[in-house]
Protein backbone atom coordinates (compact mmCIF):
# COMPACT_ATOMS: atom_id res chain seq x y z
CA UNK A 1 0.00 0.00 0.00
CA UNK A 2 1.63 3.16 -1.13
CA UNK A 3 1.81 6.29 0.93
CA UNK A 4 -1.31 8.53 1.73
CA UNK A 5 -3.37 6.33 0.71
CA UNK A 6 -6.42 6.05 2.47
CA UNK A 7 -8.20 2.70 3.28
CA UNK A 8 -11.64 3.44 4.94
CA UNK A 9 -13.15 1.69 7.32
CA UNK A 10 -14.84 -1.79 6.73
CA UNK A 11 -13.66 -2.06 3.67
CA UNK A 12 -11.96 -5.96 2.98
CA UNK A 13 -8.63 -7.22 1.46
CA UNK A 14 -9.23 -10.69 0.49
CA UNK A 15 -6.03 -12.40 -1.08
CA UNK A 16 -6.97 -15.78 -1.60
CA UNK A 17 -3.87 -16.18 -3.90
CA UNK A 18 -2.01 -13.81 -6.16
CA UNK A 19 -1.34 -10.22 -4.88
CA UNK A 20 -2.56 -6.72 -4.33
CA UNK A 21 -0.80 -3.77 -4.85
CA UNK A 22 -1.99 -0.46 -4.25
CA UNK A 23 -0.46 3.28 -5.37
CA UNK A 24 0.45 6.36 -3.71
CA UNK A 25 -1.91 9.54 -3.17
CA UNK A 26 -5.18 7.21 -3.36
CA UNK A 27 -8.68 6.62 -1.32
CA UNK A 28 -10.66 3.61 -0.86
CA UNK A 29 -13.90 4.18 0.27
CA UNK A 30 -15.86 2.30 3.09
CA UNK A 31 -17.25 -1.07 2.67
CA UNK A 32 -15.17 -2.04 -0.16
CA UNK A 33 -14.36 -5.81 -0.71
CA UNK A 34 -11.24 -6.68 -2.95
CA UNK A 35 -11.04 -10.17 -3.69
CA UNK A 36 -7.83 -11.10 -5.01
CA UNK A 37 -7.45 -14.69 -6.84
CA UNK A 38 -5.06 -14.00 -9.36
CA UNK A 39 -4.40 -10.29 -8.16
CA UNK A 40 -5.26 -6.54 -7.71
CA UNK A 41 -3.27 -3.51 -9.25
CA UNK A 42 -4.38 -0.28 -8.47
CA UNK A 43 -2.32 2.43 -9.76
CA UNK A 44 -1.84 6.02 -8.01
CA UNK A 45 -4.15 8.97 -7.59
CA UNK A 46 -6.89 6.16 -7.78
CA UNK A 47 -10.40 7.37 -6.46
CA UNK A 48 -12.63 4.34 -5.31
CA UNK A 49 -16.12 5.57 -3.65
CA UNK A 50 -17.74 3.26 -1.03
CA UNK A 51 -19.12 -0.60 -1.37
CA UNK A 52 -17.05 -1.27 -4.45
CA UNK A 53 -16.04 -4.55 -5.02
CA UNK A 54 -13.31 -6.03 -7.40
CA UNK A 55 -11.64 -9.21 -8.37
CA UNK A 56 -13.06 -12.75 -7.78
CA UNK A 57 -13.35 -15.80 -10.00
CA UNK A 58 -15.22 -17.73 -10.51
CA UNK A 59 -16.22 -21.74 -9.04
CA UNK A 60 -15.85 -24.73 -11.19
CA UNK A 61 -19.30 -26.30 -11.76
CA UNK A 62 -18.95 -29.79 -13.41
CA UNK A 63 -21.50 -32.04 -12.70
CA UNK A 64 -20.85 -35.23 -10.48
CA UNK A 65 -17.13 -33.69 -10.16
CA UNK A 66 -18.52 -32.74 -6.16
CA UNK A 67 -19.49 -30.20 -4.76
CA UNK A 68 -18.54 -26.64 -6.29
CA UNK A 69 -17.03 -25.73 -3.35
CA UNK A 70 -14.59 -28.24 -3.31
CA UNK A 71 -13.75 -27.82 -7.55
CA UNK A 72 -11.60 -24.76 -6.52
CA UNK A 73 -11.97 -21.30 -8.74
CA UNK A 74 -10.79 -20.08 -12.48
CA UNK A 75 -10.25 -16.50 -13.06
CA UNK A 76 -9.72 -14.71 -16.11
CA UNK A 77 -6.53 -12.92 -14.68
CA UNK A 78 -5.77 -9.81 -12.03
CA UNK A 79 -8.00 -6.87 -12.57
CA UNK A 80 -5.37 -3.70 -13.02
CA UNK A 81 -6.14 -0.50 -12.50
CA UNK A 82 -4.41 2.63 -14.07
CA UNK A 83 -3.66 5.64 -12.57
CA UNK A 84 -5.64 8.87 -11.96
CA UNK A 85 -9.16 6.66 -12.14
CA UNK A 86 -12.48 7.48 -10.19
CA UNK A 87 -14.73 4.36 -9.78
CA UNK A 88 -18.22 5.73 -8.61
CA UNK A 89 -19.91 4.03 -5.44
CA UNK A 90 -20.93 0.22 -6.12
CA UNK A 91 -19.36 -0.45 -8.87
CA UNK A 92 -18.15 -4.14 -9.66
CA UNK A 93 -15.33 -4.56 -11.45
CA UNK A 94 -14.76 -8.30 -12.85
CA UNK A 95 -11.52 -10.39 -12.66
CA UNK A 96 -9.32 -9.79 -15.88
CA UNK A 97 -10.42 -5.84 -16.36
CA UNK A 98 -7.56 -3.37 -17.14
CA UNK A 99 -8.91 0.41 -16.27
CA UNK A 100 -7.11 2.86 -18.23
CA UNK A 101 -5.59 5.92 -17.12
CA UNK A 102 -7.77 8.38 -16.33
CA UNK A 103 -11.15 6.14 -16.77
CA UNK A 104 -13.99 7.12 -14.99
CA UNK A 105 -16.43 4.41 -13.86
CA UNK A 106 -20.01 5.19 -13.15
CA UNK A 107 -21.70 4.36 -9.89
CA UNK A 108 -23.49 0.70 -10.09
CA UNK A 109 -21.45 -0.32 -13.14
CA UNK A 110 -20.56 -3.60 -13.62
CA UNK A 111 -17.46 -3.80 -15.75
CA UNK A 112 -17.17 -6.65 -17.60
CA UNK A 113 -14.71 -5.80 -20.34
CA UNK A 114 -11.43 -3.47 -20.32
CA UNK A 115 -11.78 -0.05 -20.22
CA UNK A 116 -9.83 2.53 -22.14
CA UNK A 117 -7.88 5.13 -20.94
CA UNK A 118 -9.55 8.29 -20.33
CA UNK A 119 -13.53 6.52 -21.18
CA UNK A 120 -16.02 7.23 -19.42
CA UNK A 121 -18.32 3.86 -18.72
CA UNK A 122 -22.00 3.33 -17.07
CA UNK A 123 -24.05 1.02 -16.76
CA UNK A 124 -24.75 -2.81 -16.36
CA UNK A 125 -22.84 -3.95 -17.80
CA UNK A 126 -20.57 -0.94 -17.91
CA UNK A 127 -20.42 0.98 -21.78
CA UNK A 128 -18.84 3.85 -22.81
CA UNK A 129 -20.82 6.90 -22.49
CA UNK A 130 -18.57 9.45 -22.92
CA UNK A 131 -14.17 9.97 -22.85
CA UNK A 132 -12.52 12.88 -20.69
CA UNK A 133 -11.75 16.20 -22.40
């Protein structure tokens, strides 16, 4: 965790495996969870509003292989986060998304895909609606 950055209160680290890494200058608001499978990246200057959650995979879910529980998780990758980005209040941001630089996310979003730097995205799931000027 880099310095001044600000971790509010009840919000959850969760490194199951991989890592998380967190910049300089940022603020993570309350009630955030972070689940880290294959890892977190969150660059500095990073804005994160309250009851976001990132990361997480996914259980296996093959029939007669046991219970799902027990099938362990797959993940599309870390979920990185660039620099300078504001990620509005309850967002949900999937394991495998790169943020760009500068990306704004919407509150409620679900991001599904990678987001450009600079984009603007909204929505469920999360679409460009607009790019910094």
């Amino acid at each position: 965790i880099g310095p001044r950055t600000l971790i509010a209160r009840d919000t959850c680290l969760g490194i199951k495996s991989g890592y998380l890494r967190i910049g300089a200058n940022g603020s993570i608001g309350s009630q955030c969870y972070l689940s880290a499978v294959s890892g977190i990246e969150i660059g500095d200057d990073a804005i994160i509003a309250g009851q976001c959650y990132f990361g997480g995979g996914r259980y296996k879910t093959a029939l007669g292989a046991g219970p799902m529980v027990t099938q362990g998780l797959i993940t599309k990758g870390p979920v990185v986060i660039g620099d300078d980005v504001w990620i509005g209040a309850g967002a949900r941001v999937l394991d495998g998304v790169r943020i760009g630089n500068g990306a704004i996310i919407g509150a409620g979003s679900v991001v599904a895909k990678d987001v450009a730097e600079n984009a603007i995205v909204a929505g469920v799931p999360a679409r460009q609606i607009g790019s910094r000027s």
